[in-house]
Protein backbone atom coordinates (compact mmCIF):
# COMPACT_ATOMS: atom_id res chain seq x y z
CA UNK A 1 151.82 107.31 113.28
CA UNK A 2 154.42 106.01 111.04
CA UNK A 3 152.12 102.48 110.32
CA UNK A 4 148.65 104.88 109.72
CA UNK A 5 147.00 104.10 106.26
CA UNK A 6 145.55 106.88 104.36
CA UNK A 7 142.43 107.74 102.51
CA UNK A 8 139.85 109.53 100.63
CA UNK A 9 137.11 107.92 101.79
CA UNK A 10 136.24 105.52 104.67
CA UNK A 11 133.46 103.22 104.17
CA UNK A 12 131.56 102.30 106.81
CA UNK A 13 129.29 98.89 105.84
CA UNK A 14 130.30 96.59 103.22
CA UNK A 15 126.12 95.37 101.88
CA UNK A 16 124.91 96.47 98.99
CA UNK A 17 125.12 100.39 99.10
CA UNK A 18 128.99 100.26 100.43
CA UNK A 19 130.75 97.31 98.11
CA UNK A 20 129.02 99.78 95.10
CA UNK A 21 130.32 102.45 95.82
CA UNK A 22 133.60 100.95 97.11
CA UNK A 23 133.97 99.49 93.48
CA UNK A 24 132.65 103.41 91.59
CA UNK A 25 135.11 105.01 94.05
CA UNK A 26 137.83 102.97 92.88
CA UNK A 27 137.06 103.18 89.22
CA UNK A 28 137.08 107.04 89.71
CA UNK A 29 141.23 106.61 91.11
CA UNK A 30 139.91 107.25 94.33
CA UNK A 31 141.23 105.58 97.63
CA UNK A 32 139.43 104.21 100.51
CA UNK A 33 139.42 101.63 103.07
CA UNK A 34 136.23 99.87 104.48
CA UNK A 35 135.34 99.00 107.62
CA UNK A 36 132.76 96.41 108.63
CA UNK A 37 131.36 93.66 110.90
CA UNK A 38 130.59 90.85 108.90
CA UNK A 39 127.49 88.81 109.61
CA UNK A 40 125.15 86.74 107.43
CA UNK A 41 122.19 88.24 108.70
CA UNK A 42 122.08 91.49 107.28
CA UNK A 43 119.40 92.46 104.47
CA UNK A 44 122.08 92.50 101.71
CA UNK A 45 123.22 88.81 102.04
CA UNK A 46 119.49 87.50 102.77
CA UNK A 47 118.00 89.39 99.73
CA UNK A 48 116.71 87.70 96.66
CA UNK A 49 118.32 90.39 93.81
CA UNK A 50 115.48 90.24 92.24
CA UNK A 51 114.32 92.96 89.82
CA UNK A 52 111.45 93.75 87.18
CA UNK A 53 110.41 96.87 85.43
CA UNK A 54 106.88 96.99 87.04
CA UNK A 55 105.59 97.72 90.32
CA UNK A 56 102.49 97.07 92.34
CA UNK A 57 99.11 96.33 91.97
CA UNK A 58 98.67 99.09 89.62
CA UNK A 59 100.97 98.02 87.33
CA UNK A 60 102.76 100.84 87.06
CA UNK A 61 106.62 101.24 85.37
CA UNK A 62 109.38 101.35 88.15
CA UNK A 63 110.62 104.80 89.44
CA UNK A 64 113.18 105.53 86.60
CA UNK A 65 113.48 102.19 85.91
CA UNK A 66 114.60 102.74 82.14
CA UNK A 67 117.99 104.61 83.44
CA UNK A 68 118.86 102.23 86.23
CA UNK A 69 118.62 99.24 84.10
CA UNK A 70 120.54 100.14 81.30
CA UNK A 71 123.21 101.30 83.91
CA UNK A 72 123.29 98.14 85.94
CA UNK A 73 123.60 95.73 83.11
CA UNK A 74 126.78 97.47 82.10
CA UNK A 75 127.70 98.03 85.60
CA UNK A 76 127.36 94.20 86.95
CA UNK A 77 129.02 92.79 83.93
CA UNK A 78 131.98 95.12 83.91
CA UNK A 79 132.11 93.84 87.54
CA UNK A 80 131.87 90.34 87.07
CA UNK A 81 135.05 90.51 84.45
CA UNK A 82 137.11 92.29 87.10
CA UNK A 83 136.83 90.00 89.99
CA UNK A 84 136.23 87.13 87.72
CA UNK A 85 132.70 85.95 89.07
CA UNK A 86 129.28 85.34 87.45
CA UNK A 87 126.54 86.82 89.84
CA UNK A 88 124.34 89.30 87.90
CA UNK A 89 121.63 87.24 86.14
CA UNK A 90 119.53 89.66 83.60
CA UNK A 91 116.69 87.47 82.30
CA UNK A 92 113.03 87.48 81.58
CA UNK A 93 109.73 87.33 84.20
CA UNK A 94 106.75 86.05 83.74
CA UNK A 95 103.61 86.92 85.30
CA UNK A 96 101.38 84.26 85.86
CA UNK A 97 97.43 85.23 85.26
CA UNK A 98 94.78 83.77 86.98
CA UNK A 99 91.31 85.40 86.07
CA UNK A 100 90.02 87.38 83.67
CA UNK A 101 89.85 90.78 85.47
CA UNK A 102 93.91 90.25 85.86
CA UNK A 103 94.05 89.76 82.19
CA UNK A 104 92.28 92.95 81.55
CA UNK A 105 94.18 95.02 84.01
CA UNK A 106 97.06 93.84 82.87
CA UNK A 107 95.62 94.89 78.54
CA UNK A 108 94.67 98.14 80.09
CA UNK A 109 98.26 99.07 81.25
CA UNK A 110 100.04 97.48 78.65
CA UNK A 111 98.61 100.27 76.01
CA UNK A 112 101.38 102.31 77.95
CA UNK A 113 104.30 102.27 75.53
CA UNK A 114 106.35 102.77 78.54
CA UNK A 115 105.58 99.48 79.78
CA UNK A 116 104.65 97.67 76.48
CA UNK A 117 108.66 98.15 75.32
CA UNK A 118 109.00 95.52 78.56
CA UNK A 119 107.07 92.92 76.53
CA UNK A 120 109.26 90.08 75.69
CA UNK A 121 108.32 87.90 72.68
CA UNK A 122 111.42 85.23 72.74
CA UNK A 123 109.53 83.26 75.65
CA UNK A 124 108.90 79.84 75.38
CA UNK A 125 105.24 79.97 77.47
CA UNK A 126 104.49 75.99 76.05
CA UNK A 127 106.84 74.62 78.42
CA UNK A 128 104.15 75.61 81.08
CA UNK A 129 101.03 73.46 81.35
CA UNK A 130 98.45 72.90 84.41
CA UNK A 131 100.38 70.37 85.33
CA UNK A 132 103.22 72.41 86.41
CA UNK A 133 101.77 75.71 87.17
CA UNK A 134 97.89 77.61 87.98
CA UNK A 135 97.34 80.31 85.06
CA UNK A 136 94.66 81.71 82.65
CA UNK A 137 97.41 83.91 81.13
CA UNK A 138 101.11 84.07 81.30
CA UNK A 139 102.54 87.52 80.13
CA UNK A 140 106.32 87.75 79.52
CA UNK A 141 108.48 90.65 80.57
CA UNK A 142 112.10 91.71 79.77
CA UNK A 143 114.02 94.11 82.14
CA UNK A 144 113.93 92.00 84.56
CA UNK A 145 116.30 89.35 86.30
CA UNK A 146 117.93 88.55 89.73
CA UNK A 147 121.36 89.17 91.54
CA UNK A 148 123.54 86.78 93.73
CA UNK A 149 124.63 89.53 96.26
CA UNK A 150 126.13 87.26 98.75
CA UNK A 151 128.37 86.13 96.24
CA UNK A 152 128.83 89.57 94.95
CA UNK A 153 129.54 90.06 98.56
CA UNK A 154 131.71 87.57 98.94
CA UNK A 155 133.88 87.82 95.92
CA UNK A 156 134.24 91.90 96.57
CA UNK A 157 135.33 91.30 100.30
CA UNK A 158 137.74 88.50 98.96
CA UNK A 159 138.91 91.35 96.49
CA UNK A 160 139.02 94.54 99.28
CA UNK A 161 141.15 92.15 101.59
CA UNK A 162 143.56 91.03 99.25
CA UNK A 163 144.20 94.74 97.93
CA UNK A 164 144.46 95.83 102.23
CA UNK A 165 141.33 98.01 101.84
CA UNK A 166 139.03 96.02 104.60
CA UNK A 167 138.91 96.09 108.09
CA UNK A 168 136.74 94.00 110.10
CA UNK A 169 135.19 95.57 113.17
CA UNK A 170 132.21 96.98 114.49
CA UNK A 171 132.11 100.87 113.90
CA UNK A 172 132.88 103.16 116.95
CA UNK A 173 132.06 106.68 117.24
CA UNK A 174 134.19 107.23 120.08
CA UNK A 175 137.13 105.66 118.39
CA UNK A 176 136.56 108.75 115.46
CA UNK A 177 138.56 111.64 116.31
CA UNK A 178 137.64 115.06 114.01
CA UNK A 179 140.75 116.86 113.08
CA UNK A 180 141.76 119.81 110.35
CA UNK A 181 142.56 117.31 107.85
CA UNK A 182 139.65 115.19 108.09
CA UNK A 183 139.18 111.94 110.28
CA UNK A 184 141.51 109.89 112.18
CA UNK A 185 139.96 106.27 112.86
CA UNK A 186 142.32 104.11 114.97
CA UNK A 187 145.20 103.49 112.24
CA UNK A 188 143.13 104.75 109.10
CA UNK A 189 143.19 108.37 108.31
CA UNK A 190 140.31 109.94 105.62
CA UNK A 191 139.20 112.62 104.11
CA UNK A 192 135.66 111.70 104.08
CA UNK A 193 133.48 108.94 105.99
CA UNK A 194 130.61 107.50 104.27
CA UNK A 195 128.43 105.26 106.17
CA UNK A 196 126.07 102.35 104.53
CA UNK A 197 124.96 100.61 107.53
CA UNK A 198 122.17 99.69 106.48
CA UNK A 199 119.54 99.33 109.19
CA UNK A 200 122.60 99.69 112.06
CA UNK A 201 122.06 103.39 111.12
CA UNK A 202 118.68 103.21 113.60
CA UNK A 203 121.49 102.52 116.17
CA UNK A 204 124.00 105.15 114.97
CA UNK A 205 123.58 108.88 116.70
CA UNK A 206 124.23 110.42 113.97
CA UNK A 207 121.71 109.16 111.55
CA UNK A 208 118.69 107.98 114.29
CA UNK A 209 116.89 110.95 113.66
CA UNK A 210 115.93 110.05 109.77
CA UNK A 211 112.51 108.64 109.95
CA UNK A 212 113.87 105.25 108.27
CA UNK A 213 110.96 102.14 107.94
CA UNK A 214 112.25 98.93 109.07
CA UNK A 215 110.22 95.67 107.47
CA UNK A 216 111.14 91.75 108.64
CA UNK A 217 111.30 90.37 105.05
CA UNK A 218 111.08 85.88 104.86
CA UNK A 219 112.70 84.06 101.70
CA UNK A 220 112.70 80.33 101.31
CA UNK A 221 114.57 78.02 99.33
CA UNK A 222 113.09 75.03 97.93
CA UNK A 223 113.58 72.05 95.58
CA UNK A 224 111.09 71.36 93.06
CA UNK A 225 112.41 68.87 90.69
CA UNK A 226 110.13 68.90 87.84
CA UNK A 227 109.51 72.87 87.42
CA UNK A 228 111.22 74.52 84.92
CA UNK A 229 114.08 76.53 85.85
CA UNK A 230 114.13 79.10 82.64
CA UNK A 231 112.11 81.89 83.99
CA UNK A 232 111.82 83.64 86.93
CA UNK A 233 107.94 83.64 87.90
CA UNK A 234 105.55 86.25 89.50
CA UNK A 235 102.06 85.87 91.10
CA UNK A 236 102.12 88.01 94.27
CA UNK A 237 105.14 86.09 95.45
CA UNK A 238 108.54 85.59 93.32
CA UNK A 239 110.36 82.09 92.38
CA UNK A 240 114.01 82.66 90.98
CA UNK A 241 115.30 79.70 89.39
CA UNK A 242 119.16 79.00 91.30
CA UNK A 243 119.93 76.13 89.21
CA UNK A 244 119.92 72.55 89.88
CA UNK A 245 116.13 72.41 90.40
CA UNK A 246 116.11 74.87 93.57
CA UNK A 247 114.12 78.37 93.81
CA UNK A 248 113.98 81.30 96.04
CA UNK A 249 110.52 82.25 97.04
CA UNK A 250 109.55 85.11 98.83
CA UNK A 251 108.94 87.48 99.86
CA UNK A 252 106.96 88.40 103.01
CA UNK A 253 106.79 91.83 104.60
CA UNK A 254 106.38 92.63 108.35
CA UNK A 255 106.07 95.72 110.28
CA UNK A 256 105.77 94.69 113.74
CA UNK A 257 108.42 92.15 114.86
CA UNK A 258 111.05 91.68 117.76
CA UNK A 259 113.88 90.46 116.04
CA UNK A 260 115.33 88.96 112.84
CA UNK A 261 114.77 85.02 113.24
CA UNK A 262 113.14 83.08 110.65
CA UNK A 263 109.27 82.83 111.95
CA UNK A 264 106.70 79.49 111.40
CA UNK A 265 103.75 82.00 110.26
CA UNK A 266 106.15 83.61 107.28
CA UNK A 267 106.76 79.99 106.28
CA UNK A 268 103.03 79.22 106.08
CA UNK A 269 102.44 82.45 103.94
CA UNK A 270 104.76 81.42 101.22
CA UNK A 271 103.75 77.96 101.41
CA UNK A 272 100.18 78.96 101.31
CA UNK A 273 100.59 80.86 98.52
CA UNK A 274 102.86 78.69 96.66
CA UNK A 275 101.07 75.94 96.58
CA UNK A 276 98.47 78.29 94.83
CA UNK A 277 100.54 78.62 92.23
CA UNK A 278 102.55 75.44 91.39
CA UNK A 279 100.99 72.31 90.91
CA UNK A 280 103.92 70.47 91.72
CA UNK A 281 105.34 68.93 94.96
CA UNK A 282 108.24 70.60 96.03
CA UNK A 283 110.85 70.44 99.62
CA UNK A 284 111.95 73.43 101.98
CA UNK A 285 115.27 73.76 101.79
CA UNK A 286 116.59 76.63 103.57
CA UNK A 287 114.32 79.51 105.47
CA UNK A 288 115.98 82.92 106.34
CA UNK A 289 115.07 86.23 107.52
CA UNK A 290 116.74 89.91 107.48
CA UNK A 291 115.53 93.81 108.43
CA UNK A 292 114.92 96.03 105.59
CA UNK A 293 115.53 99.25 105.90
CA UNK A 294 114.05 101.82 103.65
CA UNK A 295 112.51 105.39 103.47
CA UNK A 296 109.14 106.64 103.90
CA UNK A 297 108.81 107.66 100.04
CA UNK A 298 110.98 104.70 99.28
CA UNK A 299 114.01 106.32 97.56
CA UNK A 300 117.38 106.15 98.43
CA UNK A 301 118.83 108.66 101.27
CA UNK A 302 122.16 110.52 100.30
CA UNK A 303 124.25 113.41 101.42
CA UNK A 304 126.09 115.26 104.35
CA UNK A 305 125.00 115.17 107.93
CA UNK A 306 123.41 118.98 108.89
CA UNK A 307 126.15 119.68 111.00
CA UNK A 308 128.84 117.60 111.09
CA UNK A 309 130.71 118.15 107.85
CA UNK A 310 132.57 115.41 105.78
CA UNK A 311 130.26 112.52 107.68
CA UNK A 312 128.05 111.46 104.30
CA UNK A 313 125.34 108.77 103.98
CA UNK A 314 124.31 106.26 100.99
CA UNK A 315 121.48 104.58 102.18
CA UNK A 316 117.75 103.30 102.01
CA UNK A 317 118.07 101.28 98.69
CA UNK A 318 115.21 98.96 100.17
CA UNK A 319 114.05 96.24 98.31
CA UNK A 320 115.39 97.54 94.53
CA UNK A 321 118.72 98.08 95.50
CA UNK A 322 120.26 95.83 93.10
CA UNK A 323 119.12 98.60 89.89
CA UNK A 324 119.11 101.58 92.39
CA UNK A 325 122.44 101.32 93.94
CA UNK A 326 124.84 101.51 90.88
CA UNK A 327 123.17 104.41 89.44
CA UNK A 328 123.05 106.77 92.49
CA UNK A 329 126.94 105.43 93.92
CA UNK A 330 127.88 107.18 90.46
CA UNK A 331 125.75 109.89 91.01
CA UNK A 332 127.00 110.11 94.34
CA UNK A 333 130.71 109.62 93.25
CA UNK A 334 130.27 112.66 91.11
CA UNK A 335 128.80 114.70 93.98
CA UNK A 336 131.66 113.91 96.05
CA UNK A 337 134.44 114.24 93.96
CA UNK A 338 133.31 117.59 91.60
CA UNK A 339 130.21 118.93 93.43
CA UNK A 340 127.88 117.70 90.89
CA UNK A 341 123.84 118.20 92.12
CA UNK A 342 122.27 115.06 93.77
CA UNK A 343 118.57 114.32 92.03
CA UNK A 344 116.76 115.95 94.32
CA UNK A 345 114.45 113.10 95.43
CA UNK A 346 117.69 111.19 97.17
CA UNK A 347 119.16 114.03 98.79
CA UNK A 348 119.29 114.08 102.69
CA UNK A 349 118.04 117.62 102.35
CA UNK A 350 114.11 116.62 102.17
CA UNK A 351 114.71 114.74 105.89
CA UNK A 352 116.75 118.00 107.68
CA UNK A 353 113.09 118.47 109.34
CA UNK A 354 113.18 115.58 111.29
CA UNK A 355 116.75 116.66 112.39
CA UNK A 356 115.85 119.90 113.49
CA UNK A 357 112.43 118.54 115.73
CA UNK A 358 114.74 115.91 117.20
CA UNK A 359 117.72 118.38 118.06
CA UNK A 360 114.56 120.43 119.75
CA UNK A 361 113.44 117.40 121.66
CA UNK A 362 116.83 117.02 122.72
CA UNK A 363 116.84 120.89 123.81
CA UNK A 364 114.40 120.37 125.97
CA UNK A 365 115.09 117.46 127.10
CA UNK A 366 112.05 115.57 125.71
């Protein structure tokens, strides 16, 4: 067709995973076009951004934490001078300490030098008091910071549009015809598709099989007028300064739920535990709700379908997606574009199990 666009690579999902590696594609000189069904539900525009260097109850360093940091705070910036946007907030965390066997935990794990180089020592703790927050301790981290990805979002799709690289539509199988070249998708013709659905991949045939976990994650936004706004905080719940007095609070995690409304008992858990924090009166603002989807060992999930060949995923960033997703798009990039080896604990590869028992299901018509 004389008025078909051409392409290396059709993304399918503009979140998180596919505006990244829309933008690495492009700074590789490789085309594509995106395709996507906009809505403000999805777990990339409710997400907080947040990210820290730590990680449980353990205390224990993030999973390669020192790489994807260092990449993402030259990735974000580099990003925010192109489309000429501020949205990538690096900054330091503190961890609010309420009892002594905290504080000791906390002295045991920070003899790790891998976590003690997170120790930041250009915090001003004395603008805390009991007035304003609940502590024993307050211990300082760097490495840490937050992300505005619905601007990020916003400004990218405002970018893809006005360049004629963005479609927006729901994806259709049927409407993707296979042929020697590569795909054919109504008027767009690739070499590659790449989808980052997200959690629509649960609905997608080709990708239902990977055992994906879905949680129903809760933020809120509130106003609290006479908190300080320097720092993001941390005390089994996160508050991310916004500006202008207002936080983000969260988050909540649920494994059994019906759909991806805003619940009353999610409120009550972050108020609950808010109010065990801050001593000072603050006003719900906003409550919203979105599906997570991640992996069983919680890294990302990248690679070519088993059988059908060109049809690649990038997904399962979960709740670190704002430090995991630049780092594995490039790594991803490279794969694509000269073969290079995925890290092995992304690759698709360790899931082709639960491929193979579902095509036998299927067989027998289980």
């Amino acid at each position: 067709m004389s008025d078909q666009l051409s392409c290396d690579y059709l993304i399918i999902g503009q979140g998180l995973a596919g505006t990244v590696l829309a933008h690495t594609l492009l700074s590789k000189g490789k085309s594509i076009f995106i395709l996507d069904e906009y809505r403000d539900s999805t777990s990339s525009r409710v997400a907080a951004g947040l990210f820290h260097p730590v990680t449980g109850r353990r205390i224990v360093k993030s999973w390669m934490v020192d790489e994807l940091f260092s990449f993402a705070n030259n990735f974000y910036p580099g990003l925010e001078k192109l489309l000429e946007s501020k949205f990538f907030f690096p900054g330091n965390l503190i961890e609010i300490i309420s009892s002594a066997h905290e504080y000791n935990v906390w002295s045991e794990r920070l003899d790790d030098p891998g976590i003690a180089r997170y120790l930041a020592t250009d915090v001003r703790r004395e603008i805390y008091d009991d007035k304003l927050i609940r502590f024993l301790k307050l211990i300082a981290l760097s490495g840490a910071g937050w992300m505005d990805i619905a601007k990020y979002l916003d400004v990218s799709l405002k970018a893809f549009s006005k360049a004629g690289l963005l479609h927006s539509g729901k994806f259709s199988g049927q409407d993707l015809e296979v042929c020697e070249t590569g795909f054919n998708y109504k008027h767009i013709r690739a070499d590659k598709i790449i989808f980052c659905e997200g959690s629509d991949a649960l609905q997608n045939p080709l990708w239902s099989w990977i055992p994906f976990l879905q949680s129903k994650g809760e933020i809120l936004t509130i106003q609290a007028n006479t908190l300080p706004e320097e720092y993001i905080l941390m005390k089994g719940l996160f508050l991310i300064p916004l500006g202008k007095n207002r936080f983000r609070v969260g988050s909540t995690y649920s494994w059994k739920f019906t759909d991806e409304l805003p619940t009353e008992s999610a409120k009550l858990e972050l108020v609950s535990k808010l109010e065990e924090i801050i001593a000072v009166p603050f006003e719900i603002i906003e409550h919203k709700a979105a599906i997570r989807p991640t992996t069983k060992d919680r890294r990302p999930l990248i690679g070519e379908h088993p059988l059908r060949k060109n049809h690649f995923i990038f997904n399962g960033l979960g709740t670190k997606g704002v430090l995991l997703a630049p780092y594995f798009a490039n790594e991803f990039a490279n794969y694509l574009i000269s073969g290079k080896e995925l890290n092995q604990e992304v690759r698709i590869e360790r899931f082709y199990s639960a491929f193979n028992s579902a095509s036998s299901l299927l067989s027998k018509g289980g």
